[in-house]
N, C-alpha and C. Protein backbone atom coordinates (compact mmCIF):
# COMPACT_ATOMS: atom_id res chain seq x y z
N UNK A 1 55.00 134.33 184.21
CA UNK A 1 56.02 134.09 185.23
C UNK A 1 56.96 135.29 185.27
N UNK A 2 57.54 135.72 186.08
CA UNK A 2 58.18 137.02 186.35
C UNK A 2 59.79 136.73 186.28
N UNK A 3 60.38 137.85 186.09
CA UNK A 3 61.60 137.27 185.50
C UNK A 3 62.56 136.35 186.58
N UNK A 4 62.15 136.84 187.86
CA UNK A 4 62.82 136.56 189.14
C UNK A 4 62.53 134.91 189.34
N UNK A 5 61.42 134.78 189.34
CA UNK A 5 61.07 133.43 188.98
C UNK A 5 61.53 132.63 188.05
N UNK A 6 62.09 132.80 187.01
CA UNK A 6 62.38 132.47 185.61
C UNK A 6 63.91 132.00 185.98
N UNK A 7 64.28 132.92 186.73
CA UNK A 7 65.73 132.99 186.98
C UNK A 7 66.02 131.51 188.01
N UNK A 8 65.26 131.65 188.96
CA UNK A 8 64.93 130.87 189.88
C UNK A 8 64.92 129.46 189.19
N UNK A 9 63.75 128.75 188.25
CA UNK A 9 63.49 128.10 187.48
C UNK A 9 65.18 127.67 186.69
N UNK A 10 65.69 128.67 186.24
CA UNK A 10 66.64 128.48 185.57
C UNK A 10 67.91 127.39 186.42
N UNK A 11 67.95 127.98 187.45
CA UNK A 11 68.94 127.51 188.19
C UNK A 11 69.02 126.33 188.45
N UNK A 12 67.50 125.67 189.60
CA UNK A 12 66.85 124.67 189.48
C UNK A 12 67.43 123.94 188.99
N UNK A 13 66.86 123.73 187.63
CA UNK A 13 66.76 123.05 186.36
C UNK A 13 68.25 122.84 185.72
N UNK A 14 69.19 123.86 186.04
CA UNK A 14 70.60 123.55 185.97
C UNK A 14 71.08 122.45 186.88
N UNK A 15 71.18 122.78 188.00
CA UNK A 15 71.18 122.18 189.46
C UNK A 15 71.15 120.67 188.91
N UNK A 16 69.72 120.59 188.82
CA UNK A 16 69.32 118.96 188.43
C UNK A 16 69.87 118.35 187.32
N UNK A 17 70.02 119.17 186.08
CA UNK A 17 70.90 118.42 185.11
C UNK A 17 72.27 118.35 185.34
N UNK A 18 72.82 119.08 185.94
CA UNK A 18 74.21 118.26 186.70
C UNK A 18 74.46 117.25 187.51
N UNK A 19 73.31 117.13 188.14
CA UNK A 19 73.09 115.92 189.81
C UNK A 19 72.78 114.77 188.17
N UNK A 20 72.37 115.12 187.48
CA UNK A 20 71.87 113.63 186.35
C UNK A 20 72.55 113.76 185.69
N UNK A 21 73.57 114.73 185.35
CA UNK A 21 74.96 114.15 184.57
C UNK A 21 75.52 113.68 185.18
N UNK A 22 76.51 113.51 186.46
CA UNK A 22 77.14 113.34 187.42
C UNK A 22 76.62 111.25 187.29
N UNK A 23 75.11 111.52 187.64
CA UNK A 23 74.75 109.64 187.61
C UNK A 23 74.33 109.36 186.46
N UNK A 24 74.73 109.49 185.33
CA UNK A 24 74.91 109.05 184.29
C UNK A 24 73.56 108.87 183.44
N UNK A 25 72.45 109.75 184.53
CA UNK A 25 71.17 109.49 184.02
C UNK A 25 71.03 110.77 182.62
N UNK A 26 71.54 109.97 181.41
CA UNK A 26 70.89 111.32 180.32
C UNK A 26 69.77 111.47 180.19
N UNK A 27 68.93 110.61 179.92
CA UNK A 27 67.58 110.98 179.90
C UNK A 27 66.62 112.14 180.79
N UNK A 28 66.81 111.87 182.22
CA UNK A 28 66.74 113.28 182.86
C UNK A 28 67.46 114.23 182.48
N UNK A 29 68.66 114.26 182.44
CA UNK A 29 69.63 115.20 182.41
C UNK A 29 69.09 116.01 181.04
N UNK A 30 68.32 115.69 179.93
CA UNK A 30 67.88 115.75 178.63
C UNK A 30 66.91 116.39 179.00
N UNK A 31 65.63 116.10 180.29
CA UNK A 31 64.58 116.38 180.16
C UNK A 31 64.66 117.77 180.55
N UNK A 32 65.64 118.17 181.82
CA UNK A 32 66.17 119.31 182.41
C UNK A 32 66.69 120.31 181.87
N UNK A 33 67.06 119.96 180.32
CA UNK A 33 67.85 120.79 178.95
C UNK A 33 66.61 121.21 178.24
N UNK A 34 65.79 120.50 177.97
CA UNK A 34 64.47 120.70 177.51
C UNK A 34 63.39 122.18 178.34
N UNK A 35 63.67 122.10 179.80
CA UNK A 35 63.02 122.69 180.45
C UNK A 35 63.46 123.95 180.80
N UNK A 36 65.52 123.97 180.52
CA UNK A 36 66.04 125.42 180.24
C UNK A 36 65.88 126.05 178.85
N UNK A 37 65.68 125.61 178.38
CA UNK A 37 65.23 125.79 176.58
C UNK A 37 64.09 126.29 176.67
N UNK A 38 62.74 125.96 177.47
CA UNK A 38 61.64 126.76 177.45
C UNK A 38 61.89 127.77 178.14
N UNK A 39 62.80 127.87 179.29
CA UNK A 39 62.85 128.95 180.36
C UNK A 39 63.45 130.21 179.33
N UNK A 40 64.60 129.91 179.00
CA UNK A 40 65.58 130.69 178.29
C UNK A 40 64.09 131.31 176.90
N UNK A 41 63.46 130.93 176.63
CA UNK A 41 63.01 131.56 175.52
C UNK A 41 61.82 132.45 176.07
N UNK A 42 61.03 132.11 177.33
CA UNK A 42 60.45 132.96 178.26
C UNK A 42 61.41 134.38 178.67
N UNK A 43 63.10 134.28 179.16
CA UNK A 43 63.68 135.02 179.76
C UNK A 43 64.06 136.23 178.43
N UNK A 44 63.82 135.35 177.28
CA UNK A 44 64.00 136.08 175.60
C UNK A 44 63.26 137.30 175.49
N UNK A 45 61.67 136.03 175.60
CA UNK A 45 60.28 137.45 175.45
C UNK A 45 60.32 138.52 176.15
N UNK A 46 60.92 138.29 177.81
CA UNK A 46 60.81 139.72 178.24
C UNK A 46 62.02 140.21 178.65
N UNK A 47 62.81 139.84 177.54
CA UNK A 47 64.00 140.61 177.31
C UNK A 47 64.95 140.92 178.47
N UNK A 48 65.18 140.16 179.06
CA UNK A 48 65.39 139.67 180.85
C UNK A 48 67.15 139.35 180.28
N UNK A 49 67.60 139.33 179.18
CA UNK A 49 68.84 138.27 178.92
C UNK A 49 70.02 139.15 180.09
N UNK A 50 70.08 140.39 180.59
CA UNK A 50 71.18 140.91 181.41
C UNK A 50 70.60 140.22 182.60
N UNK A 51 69.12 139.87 183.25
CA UNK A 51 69.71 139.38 184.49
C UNK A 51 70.05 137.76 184.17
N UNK A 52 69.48 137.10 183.26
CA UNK A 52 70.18 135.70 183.46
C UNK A 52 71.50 135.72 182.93
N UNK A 53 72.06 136.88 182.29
CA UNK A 53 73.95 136.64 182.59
C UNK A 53 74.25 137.44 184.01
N UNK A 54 73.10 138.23 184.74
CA UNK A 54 73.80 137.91 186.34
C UNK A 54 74.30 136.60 186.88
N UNK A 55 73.39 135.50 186.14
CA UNK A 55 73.66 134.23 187.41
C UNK A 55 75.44 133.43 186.75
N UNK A 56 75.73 134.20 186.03
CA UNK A 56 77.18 133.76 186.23
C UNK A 56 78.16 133.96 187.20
N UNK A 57 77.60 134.68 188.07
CA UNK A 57 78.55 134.71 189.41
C UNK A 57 77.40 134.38 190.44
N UNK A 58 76.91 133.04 189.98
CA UNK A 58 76.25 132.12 190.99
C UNK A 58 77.45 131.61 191.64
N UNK A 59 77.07 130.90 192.86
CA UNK A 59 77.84 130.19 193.98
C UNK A 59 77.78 128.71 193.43
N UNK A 60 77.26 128.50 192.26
CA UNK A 60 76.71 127.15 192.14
C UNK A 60 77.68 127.19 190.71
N UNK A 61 78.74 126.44 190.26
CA UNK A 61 79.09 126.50 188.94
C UNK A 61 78.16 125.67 187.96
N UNK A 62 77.15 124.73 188.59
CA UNK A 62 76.54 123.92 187.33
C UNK A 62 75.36 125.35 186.55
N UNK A 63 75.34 126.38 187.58
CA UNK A 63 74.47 127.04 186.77
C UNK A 63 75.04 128.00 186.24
N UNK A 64 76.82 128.41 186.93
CA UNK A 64 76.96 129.16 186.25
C UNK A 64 77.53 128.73 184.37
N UNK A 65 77.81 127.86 184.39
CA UNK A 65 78.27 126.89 183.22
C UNK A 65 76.71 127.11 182.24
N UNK A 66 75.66 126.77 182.81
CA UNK A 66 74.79 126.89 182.08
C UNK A 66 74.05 128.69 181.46
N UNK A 67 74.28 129.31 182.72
CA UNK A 67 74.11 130.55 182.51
C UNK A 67 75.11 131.24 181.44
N UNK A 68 76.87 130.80 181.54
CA UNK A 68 77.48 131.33 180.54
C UNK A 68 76.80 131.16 178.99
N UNK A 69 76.64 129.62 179.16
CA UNK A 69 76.19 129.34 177.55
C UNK A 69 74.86 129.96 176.90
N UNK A 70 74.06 129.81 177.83
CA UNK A 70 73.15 131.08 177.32
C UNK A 70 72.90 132.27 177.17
N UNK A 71 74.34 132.77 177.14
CA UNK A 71 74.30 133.85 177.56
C UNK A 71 75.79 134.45 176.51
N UNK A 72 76.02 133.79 175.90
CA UNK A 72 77.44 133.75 174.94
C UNK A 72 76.59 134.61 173.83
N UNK A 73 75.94 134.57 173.03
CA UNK A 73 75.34 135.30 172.21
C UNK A 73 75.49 137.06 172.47
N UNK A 74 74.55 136.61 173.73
CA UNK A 74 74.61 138.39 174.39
C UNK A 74 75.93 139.06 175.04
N UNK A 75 76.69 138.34 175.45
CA UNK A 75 77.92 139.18 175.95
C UNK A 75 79.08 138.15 175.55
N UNK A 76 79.33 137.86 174.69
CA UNK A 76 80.51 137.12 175.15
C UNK A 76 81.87 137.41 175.44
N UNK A 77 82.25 138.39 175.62
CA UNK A 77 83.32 138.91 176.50
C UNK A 77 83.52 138.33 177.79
N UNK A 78 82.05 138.64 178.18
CA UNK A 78 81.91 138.08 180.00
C UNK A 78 82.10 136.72 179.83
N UNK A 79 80.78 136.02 178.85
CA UNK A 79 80.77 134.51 179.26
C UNK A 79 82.28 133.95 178.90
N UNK A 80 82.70 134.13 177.88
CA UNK A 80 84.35 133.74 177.41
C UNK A 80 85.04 133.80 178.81
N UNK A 81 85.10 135.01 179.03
CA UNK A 81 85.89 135.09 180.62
C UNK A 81 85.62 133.99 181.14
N UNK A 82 84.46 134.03 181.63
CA UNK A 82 84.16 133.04 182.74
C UNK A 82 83.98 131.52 182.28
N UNK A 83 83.92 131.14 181.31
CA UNK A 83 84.58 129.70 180.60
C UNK A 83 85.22 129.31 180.94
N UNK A 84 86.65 130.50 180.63
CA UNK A 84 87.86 130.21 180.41
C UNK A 84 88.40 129.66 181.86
N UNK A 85 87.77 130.73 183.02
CA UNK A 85 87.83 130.36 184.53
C UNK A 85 87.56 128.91 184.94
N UNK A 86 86.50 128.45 184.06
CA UNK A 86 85.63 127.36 184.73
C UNK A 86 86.15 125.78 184.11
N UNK A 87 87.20 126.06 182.87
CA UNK A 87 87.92 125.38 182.13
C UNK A 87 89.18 125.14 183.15
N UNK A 88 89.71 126.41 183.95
CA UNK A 88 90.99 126.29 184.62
C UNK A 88 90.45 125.31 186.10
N UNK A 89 89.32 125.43 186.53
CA UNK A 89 89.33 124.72 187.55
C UNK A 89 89.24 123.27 187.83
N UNK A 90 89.19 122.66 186.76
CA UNK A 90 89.17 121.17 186.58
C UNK A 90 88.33 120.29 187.51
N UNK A 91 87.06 121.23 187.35
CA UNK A 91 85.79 120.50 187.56
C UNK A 91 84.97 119.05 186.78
N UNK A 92 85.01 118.00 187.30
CA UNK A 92 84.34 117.14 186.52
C UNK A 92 83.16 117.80 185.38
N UNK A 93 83.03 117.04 184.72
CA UNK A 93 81.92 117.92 183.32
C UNK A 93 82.09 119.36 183.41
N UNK A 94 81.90 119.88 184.43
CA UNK A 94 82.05 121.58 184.30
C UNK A 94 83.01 122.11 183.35
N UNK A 95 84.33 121.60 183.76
CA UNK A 95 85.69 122.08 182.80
C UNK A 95 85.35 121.66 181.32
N UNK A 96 85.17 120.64 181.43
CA UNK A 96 85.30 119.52 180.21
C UNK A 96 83.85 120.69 179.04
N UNK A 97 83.30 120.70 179.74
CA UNK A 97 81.76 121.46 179.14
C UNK A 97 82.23 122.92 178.22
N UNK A 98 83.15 123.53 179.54
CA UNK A 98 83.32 124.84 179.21
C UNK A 98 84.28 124.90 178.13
N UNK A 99 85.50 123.93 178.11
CA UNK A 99 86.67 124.05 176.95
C UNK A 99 85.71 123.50 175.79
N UNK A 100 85.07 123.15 175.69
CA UNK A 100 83.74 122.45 174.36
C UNK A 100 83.46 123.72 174.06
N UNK A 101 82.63 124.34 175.26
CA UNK A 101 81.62 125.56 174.71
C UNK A 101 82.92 126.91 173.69
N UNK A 102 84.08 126.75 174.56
CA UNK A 102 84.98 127.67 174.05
C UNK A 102 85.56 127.35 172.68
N UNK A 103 85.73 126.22 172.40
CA UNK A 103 86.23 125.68 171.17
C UNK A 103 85.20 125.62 170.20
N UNK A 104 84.01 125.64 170.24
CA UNK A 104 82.61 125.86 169.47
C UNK A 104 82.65 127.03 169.34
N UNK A 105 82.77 128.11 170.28
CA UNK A 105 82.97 129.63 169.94
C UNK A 105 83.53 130.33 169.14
N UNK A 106 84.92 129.73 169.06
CA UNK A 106 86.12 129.68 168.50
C UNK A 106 85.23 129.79 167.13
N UNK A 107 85.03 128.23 166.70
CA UNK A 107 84.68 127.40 165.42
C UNK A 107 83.67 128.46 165.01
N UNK A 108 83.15 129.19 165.51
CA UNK A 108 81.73 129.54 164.75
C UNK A 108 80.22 128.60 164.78
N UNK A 109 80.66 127.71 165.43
CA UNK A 109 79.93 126.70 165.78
C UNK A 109 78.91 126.73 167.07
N UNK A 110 77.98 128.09 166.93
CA UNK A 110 77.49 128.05 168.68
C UNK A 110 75.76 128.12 168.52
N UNK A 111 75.14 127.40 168.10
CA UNK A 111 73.62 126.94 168.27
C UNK A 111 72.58 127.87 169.54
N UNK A 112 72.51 128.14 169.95
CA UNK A 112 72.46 128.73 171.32
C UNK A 112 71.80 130.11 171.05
N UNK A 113 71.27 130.61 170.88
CA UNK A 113 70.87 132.22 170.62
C UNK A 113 70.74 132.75 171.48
């Protein structure tokens, strides 16, 4: 799969686990975490990690929320920034997600490679 695709895939798959957080469905919302977890380790192998921290200035915040966090390892200057943004806007789960991801950062606490 090509990285453009991957990226594509990525978003997707963000997209939908927000529409199934939002209705309370975890189990999808789980299966959709599962399916960025394979993407993200595809976007690993071919060493793609600068364009999936492009999609942090997606138009879409559920991906950019997801794009920061995978993407905290490799830059976190940027993703921190844009947390911190996505914390100020007091987005349902979005905010709530991002002051988590920032306070795990903080902690030393970030699983995520």
């Amino acid at each position: 799969m090509a990285v453009e695709e991957l990226l594509e895939a990525f978003s997707k798959h963000a997209s939908l686990h927000h529409s199934y957080t939002l209705e309370g469905n975890w189990r999808k919302g789980n299966e959709q975490i599962r399916k960025i977890n394979s993407i993200f380790e595809k976007i690993k192998a071919l060493e793609a990690r600068e364009e999936l921290l492009s999609l942090i200035n997606s138009e879409k915040v559920e991906v950019v929320i997801l794009a920061a966090a995978y993407s905290m390892k490799y830059n976190p200057e940027k993703c921190l920034a844009k947390m911190e943004e996505l914390q100020a806007m007091e987005i349902p789960h979005v905010s709530s997600a991002a002051k988590y991801a920032i306070q795990n950062w903080k902690r030393n606490e970030w699983y995520i490679d």
